[in-house]
PDB file of N, CA and C in Angstrom:
ATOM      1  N   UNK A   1     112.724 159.329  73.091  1.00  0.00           N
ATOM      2  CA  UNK A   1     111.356 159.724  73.032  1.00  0.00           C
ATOM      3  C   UNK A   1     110.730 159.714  74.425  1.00  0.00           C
ATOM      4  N   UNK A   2     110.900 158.757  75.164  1.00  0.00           N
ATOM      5  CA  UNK A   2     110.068 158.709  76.792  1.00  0.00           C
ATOM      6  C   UNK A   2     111.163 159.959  77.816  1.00  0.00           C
ATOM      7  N   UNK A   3     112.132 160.065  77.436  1.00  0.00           N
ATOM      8  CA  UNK A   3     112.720 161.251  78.116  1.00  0.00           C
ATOM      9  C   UNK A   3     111.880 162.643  77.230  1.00  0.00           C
ATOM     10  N   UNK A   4     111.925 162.451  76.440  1.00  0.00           N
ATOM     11  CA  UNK A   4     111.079 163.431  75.926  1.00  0.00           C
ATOM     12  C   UNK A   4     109.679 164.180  75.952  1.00  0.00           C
ATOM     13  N   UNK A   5     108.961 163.254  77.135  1.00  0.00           N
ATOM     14  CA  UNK A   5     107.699 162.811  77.281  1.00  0.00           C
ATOM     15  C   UNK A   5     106.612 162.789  76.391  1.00  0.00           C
ATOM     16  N   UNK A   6     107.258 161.563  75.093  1.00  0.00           N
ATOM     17  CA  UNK A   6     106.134 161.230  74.188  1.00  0.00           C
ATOM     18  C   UNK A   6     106.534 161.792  72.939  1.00  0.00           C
ATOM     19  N   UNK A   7     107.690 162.477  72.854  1.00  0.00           N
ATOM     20  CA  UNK A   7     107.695 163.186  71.617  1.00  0.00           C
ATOM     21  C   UNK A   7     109.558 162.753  71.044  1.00  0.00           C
ATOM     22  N   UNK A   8     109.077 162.391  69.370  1.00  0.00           N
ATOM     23  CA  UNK A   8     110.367 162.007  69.043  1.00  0.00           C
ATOM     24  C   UNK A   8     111.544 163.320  68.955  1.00  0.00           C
ATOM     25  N   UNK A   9     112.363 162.726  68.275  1.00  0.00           N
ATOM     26  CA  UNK A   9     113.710 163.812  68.463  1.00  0.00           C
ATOM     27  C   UNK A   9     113.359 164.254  66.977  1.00  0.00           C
ATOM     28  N   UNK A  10     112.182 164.445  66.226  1.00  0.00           N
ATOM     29  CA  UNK A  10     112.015 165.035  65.110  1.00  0.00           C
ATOM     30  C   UNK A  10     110.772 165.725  65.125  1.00  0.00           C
ATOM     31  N   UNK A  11     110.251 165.758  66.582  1.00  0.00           N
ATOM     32  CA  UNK A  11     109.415 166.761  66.691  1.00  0.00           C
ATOM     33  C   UNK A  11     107.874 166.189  67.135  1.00  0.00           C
ATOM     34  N   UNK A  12     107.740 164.990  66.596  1.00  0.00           N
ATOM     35  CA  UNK A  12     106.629 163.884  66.394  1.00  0.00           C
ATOM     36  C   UNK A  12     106.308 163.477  67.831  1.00  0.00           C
ATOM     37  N   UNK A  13     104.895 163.563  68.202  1.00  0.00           N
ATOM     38  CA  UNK A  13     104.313 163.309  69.458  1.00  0.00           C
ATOM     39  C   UNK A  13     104.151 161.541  69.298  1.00  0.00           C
ATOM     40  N   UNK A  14     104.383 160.669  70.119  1.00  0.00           N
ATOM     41  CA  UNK A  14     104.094 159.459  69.616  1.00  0.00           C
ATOM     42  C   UNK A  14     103.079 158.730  70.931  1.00  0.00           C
ATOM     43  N   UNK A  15     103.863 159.204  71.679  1.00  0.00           N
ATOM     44  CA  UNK A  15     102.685 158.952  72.852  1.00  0.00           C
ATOM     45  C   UNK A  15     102.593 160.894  73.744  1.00  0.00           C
ATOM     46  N   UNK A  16     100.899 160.236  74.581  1.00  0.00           N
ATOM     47  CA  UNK A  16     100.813 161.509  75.390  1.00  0.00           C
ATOM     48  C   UNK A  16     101.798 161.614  76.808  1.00  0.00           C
ATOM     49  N   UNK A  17     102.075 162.718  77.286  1.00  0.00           N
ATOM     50  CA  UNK A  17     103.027 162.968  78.098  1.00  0.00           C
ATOM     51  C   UNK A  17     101.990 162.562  79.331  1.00  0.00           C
ATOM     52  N   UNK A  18     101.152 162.373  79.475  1.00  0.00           N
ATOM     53  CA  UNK A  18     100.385 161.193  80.342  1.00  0.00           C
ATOM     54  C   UNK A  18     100.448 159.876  80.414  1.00  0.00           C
ATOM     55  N   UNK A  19     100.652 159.634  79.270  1.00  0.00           N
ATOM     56  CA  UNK A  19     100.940 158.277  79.149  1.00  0.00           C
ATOM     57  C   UNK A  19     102.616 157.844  79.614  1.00  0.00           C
ATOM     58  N   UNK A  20     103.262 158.565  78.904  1.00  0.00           N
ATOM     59  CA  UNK A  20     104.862 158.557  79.818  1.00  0.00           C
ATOM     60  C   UNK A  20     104.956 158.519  81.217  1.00  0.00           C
ATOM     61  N   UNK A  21     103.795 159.464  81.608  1.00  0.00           N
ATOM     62  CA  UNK A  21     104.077 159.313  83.278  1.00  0.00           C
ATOM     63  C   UNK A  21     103.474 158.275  83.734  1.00  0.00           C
ATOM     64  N   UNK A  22     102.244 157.463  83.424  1.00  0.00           N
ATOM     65  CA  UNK A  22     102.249 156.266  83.738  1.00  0.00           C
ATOM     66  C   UNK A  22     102.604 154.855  83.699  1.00  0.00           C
ATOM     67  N   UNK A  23     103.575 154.976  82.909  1.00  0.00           N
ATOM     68  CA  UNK A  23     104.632 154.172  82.019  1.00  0.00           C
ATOM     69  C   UNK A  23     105.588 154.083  83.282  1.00  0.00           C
ATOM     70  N   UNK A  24     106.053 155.102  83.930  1.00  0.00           N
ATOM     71  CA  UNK A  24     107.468 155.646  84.577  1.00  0.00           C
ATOM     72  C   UNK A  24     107.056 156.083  85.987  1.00  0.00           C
ATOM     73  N   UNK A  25     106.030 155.619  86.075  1.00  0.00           N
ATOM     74  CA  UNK A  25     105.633 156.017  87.873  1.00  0.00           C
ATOM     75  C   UNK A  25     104.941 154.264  88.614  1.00  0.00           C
ATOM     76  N   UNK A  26     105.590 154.602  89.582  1.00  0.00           N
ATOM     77  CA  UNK A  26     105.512 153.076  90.311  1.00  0.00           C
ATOM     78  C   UNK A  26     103.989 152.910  90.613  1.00  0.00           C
ATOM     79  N   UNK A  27     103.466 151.508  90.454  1.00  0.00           N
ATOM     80  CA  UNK A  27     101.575 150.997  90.407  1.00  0.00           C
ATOM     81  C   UNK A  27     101.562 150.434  91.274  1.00  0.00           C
ATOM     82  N   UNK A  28     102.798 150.012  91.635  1.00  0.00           N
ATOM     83  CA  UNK A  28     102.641 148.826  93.488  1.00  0.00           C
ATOM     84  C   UNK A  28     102.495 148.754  94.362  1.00  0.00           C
ATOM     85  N   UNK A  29     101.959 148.307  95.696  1.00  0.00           N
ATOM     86  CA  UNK A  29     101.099 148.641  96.764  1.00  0.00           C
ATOM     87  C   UNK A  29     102.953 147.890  97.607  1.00  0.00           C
ATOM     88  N   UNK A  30     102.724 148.602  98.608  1.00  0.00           N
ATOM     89  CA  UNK A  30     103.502 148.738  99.642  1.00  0.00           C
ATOM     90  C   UNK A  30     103.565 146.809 100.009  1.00  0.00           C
ATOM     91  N   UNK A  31     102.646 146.459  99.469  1.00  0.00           N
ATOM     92  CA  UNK A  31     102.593 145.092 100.142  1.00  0.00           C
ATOM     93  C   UNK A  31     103.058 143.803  98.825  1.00  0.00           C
ATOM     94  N   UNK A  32     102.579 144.435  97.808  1.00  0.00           N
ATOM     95  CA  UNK A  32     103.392 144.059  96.699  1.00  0.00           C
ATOM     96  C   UNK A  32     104.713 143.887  96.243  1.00  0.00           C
ATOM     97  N   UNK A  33     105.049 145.084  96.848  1.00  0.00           N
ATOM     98  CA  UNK A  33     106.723 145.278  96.797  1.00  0.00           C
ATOM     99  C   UNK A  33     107.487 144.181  98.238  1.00  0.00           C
ATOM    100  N   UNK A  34     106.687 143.827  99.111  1.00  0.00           N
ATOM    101  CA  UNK A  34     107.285 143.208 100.135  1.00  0.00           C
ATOM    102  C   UNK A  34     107.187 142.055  99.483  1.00  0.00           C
ATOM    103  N   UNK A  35     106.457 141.629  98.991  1.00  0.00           N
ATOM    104  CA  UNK A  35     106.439 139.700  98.521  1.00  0.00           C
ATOM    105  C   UNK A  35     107.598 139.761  97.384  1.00  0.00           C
ATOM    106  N   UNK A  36     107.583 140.822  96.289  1.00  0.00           N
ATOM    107  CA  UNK A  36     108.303 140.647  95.419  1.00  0.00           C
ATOM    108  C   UNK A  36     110.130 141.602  95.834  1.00  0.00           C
ATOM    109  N   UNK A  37     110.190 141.473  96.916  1.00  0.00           N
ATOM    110  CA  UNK A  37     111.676 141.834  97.331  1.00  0.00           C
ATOM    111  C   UNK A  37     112.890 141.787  96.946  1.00  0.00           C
ATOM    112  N   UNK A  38     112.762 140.342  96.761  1.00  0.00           N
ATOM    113  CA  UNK A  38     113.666 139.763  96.042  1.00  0.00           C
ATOM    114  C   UNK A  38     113.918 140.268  94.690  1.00  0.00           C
ATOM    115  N   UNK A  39     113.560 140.175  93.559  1.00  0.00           N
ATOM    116  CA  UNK A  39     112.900 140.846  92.635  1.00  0.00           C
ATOM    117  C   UNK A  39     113.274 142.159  92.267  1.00  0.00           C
ATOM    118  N   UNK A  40     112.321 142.428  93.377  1.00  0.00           N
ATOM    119  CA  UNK A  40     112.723 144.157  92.864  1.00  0.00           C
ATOM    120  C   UNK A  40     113.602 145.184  93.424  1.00  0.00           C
ATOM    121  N   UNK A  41     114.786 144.428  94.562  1.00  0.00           N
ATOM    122  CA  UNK A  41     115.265 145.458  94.767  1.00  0.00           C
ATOM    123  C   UNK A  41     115.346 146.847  94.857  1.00  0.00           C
ATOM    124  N   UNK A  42     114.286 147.506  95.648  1.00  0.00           N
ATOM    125  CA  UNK A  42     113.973 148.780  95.366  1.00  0.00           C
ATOM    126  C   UNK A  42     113.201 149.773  94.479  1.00  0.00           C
ATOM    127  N   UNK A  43     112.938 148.980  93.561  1.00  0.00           N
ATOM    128  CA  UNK A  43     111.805 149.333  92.594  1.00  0.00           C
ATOM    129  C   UNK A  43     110.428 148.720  92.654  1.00  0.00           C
ATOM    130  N   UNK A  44     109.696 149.208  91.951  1.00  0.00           N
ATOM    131  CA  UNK A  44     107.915 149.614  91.888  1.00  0.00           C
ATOM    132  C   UNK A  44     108.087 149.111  90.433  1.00  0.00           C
ATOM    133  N   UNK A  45     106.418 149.044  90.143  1.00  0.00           N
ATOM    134  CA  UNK A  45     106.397 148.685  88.485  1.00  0.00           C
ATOM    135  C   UNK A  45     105.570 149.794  88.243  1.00  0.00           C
ATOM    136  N   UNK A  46     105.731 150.179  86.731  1.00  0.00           N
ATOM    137  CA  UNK A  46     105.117 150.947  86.141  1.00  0.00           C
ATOM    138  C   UNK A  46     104.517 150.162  84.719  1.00  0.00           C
ATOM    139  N   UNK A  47     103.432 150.425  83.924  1.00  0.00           N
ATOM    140  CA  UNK A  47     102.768 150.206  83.197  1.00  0.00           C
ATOM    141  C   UNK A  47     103.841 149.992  82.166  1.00  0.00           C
ATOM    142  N   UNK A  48     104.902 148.851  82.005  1.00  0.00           N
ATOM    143  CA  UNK A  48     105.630 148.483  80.958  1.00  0.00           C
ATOM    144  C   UNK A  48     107.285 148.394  81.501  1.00  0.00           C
ATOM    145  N   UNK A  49     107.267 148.467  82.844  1.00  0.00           N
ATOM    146  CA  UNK A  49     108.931 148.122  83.287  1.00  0.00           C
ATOM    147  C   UNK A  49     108.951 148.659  84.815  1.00  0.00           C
ATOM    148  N   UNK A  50     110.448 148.591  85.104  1.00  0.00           N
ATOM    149  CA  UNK A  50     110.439 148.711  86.779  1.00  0.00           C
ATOM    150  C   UNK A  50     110.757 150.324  86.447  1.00  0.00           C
ATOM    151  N   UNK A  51     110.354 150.858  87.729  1.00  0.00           N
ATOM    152  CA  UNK A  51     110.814 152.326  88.721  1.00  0.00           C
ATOM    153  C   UNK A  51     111.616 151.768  89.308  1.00  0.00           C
ATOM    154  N   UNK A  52     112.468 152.752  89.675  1.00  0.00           N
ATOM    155  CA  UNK A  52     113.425 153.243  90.764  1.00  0.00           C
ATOM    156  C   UNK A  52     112.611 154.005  91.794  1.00  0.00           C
ATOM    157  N   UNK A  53     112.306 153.395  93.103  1.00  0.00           N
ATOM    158  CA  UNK A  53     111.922 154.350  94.282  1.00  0.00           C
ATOM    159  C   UNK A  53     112.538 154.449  95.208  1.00  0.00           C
ATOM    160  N   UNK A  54     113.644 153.893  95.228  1.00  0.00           N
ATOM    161  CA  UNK A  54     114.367 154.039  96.397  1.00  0.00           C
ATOM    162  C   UNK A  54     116.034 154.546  95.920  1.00  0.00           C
ATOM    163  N   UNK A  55     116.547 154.733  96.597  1.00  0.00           N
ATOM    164  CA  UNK A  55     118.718 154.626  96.227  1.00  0.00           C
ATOM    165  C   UNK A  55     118.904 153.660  97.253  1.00  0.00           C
ATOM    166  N   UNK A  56     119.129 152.412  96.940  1.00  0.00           N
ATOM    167  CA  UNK A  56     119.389 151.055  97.297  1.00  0.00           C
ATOM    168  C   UNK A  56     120.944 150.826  96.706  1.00  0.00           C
ATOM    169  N   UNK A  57     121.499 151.128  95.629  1.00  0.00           N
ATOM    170  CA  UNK A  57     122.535 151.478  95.192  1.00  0.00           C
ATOM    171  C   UNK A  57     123.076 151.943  94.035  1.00  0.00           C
ATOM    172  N   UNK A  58     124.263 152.218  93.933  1.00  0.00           N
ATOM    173  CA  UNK A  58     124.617 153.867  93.269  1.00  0.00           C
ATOM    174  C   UNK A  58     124.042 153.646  91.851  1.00  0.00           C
ATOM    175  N   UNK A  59     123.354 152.416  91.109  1.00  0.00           N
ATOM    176  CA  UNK A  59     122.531 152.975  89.735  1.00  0.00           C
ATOM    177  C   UNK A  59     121.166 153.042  90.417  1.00  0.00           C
ATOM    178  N   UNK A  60     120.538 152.779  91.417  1.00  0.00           N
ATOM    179  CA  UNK A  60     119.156 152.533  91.849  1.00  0.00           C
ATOM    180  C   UNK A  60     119.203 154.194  92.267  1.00  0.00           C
ATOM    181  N   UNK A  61     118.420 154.736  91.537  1.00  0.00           N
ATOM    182  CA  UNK A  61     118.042 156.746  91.659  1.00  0.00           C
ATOM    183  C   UNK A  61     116.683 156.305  91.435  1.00  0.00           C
ATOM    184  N   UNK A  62     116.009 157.039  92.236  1.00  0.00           N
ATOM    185  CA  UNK A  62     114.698 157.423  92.344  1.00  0.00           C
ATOM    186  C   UNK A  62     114.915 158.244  90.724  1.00  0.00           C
ATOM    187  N   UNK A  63     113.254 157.421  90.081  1.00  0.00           N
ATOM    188  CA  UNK A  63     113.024 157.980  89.277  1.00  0.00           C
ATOM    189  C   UNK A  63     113.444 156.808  87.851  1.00  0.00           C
ATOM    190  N   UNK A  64     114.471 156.311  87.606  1.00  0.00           N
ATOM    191  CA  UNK A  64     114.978 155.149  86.940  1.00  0.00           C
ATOM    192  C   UNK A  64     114.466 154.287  86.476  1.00  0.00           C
ATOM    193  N   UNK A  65     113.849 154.346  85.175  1.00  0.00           N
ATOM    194  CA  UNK A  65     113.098 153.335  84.968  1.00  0.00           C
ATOM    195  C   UNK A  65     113.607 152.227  83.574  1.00  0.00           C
ATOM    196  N   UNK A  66     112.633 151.652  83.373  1.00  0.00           N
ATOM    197  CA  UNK A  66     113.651 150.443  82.372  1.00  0.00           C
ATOM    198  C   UNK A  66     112.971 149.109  82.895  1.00  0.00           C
ATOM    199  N   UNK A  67     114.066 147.792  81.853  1.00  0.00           N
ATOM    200  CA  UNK A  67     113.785 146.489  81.850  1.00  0.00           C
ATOM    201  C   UNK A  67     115.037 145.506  82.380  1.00  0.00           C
ATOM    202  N   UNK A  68     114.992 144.820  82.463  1.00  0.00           N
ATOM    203  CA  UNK A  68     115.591 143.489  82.830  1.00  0.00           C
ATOM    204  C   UNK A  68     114.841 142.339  82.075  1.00  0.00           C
ATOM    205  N   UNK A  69     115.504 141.911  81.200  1.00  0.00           N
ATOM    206  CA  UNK A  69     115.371 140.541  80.385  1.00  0.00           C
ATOM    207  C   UNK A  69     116.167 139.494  80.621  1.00  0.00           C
ATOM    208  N   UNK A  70     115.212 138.400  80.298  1.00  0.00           N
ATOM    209  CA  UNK A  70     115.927 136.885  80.778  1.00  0.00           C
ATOM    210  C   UNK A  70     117.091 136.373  80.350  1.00  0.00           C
ATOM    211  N   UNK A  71     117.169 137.192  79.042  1.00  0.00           N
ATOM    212  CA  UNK A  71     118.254 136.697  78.312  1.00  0.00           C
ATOM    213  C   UNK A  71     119.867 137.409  78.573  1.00  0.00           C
ATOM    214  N   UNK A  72     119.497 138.491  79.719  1.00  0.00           N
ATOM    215  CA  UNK A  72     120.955 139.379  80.174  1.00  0.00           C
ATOM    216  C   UNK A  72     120.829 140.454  78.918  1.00  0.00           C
ATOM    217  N   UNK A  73     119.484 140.506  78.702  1.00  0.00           N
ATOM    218  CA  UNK A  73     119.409 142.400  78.116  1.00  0.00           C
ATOM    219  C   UNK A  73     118.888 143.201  79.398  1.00  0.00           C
ATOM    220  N   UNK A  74     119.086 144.782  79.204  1.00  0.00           N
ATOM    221  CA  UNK A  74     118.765 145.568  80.016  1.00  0.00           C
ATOM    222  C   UNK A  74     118.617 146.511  79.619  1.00  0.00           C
ATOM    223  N   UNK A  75     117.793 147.989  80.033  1.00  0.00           N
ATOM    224  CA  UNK A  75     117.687 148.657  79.212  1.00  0.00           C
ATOM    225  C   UNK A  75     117.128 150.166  80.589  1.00  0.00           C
ATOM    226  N   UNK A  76     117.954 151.239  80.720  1.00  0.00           N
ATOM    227  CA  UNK A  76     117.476 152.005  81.639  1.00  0.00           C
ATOM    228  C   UNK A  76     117.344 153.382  81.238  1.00  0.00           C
ATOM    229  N   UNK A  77     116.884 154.460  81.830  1.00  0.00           N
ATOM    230  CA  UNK A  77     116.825 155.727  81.162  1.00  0.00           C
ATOM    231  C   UNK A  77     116.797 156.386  82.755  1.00  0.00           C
ATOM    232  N   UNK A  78     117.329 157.151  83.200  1.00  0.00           N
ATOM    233  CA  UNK A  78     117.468 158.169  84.463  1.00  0.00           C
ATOM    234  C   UNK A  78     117.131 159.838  83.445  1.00  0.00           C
ATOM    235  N   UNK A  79     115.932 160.247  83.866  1.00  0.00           N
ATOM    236  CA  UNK A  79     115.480 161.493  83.732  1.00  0.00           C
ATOM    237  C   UNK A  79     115.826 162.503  83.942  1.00  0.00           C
ATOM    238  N   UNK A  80     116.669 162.267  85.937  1.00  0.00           N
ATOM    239  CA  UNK A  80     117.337 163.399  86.241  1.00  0.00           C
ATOM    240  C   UNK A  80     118.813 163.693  84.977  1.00  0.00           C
ATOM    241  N   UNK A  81     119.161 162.631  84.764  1.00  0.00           N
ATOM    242  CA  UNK A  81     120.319 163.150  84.037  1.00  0.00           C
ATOM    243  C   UNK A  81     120.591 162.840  82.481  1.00  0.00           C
ATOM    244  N   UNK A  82     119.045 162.495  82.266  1.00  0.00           N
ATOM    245  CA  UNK A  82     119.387 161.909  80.886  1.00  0.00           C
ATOM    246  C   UNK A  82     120.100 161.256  80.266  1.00  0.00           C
ATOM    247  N   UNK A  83     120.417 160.253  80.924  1.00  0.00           N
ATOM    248  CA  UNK A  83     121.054 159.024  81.164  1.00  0.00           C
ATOM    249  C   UNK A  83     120.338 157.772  80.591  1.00  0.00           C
ATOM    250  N   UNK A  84     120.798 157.055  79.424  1.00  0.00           N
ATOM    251  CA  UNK A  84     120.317 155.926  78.796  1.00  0.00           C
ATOM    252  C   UNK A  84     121.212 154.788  79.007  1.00  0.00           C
ATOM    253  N   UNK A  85     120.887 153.988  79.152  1.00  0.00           N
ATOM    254  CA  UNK A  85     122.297 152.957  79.476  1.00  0.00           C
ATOM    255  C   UNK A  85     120.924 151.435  79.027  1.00  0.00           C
ATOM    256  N   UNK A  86     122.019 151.065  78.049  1.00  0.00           N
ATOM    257  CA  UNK A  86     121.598 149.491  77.412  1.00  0.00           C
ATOM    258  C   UNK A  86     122.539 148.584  76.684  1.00  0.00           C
ATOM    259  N   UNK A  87     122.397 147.387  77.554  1.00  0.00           N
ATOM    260  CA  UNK A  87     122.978 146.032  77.814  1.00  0.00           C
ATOM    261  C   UNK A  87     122.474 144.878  76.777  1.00  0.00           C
ATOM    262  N   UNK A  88     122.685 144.122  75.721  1.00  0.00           N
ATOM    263  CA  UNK A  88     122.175 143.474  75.181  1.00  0.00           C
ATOM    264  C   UNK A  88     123.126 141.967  74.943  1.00  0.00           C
ATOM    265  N   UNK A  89     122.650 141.069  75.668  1.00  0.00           N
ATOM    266  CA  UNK A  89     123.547 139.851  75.638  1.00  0.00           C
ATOM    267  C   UNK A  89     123.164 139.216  75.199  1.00  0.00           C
ATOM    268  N   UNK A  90     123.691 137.629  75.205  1.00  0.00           N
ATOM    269  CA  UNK A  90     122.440 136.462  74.519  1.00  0.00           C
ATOM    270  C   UNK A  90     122.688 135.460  75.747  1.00  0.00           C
ATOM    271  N   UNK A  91     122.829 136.121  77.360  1.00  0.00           N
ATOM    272  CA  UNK A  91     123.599 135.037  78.183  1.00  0.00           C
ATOM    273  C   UNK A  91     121.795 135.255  79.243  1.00  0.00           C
ATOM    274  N   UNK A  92     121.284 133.425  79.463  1.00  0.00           N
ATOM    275  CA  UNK A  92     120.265 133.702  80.052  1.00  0.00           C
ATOM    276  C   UNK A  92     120.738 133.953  81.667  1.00  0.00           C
ATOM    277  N   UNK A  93     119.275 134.360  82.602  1.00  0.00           N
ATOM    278  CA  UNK A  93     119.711 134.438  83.456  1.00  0.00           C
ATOM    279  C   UNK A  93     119.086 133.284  84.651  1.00  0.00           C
ATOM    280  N   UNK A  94     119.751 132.467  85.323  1.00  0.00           N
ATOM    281  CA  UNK A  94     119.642 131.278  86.102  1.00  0.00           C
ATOM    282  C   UNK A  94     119.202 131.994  87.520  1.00  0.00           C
ATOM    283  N   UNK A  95     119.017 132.911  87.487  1.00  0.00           N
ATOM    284  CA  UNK A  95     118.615 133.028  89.256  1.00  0.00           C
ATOM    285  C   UNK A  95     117.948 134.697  88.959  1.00  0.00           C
ATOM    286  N   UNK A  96     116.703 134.774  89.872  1.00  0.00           N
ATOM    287  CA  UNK A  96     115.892 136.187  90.126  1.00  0.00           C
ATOM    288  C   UNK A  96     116.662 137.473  90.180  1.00  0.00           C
ATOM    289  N   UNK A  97     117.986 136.942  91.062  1.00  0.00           N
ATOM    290  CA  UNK A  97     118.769 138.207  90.980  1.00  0.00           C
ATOM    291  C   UNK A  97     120.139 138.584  89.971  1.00  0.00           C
ATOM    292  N   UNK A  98     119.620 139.585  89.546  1.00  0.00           N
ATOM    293  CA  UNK A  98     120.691 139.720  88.599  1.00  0.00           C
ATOM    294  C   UNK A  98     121.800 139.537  88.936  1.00  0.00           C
ATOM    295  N   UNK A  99     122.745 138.803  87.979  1.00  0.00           N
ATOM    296  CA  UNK A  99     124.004 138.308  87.904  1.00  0.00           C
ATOM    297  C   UNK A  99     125.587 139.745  88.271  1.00  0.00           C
ATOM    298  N   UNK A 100     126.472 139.335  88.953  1.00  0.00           N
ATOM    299  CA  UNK A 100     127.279 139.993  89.107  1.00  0.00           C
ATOM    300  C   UNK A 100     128.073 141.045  87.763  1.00  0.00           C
ATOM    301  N   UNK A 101     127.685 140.320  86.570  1.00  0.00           N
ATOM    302  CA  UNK A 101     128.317 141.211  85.436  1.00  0.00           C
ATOM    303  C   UNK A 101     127.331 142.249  84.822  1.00  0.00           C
ATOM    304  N   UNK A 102     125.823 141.979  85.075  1.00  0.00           N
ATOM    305  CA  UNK A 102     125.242 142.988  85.278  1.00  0.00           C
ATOM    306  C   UNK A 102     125.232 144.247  85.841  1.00  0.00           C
ATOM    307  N   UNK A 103     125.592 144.011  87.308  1.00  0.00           N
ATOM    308  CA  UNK A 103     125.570 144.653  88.791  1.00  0.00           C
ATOM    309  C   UNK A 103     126.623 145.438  87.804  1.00  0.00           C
ATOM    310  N   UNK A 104     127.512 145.018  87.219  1.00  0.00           N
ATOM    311  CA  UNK A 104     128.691 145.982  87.132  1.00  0.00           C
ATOM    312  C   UNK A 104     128.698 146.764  86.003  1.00  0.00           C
ATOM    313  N   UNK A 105     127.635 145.829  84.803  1.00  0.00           N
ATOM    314  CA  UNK A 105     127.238 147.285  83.911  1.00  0.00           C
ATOM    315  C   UNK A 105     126.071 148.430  84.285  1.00  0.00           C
ATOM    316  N   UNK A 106     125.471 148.302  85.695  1.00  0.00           N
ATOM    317  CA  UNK A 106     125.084 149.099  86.293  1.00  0.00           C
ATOM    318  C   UNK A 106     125.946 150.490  86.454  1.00  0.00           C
ATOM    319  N   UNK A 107     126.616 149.663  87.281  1.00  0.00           N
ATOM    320  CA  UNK A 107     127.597 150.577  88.072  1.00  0.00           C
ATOM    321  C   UNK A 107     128.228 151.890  87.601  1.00  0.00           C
ATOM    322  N   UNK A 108     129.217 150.813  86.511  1.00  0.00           N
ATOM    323  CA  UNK A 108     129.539 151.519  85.404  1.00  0.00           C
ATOM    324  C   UNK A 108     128.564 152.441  84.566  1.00  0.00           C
ATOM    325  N   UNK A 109     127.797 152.381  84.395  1.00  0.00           N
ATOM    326  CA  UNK A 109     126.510 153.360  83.515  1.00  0.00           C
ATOM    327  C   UNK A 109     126.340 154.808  84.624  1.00  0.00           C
ATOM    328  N   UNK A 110     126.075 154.012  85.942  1.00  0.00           N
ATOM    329  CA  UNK A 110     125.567 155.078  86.821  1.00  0.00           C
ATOM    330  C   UNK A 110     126.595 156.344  87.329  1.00  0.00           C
ATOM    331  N   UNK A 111     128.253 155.383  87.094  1.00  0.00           N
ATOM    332  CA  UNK A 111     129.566 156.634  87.501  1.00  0.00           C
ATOM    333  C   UNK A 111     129.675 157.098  86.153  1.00  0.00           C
ATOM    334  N   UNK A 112     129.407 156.267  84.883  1.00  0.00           N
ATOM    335  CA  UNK A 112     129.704 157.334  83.577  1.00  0.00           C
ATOM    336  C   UNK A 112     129.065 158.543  83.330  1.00  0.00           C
ATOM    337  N   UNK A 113     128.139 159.174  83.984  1.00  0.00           N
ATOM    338  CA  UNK A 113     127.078 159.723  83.600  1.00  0.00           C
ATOM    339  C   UNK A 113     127.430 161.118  84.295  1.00  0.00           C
TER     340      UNK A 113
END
């Protein structure tokens, strides 16, 4: 539906295609993104999850948006290629930066595609 901008796969508008774009476009001030570095690796926030604004690495595409949960869920959607990729674990996560078995269901998502 948010690749869709707002509209289900049965035709049904559920949100406005305004609202998708502010959902999926980065809100963070240049100075925001410097304190939260760590963090965000290359992404911006949007009104309900991170952007992709930079190619920091090969899943980080401008444009990429999605979640990171504490518990080692994840959840991404790439626009350019219509690309959905979601991770659902029950393993928490002990440190800001995501864990190496993450990094690699990145990876993997971003060469499957």
């Amino acid at each position: 539906m948010l690749l869709a901008g707002g509209v289900t796969g049965g035709g049904r508008r559920l949100l406005s295609a305004e609202s998708v774009r502010l959902m999926t476009s980065d809100h963070t001030t240049a100075a925001q993104r410097k304190v939260g570095e760590l963090f965000l690796e290359g992404q911006g926030w949007g009104f309900g999850g991170s952007v992709d604004i930079t190619d920091t690495e090969p899943w980080n595409v401008r444009g990429r948006y999605g979640w990171v949960g504490g518990t080692g869920t994840t959840a991404h959607l790439v626009p350019s290629t219509g690309t959905v990729s979601i991770l659902l674990t029950q393993v928490g996560m002990d440190s800001p930066v995501p864990a190496a078995w993450m990094r690699d269901f990145w990876r993997y998502a971003a060469t499957a595609s």
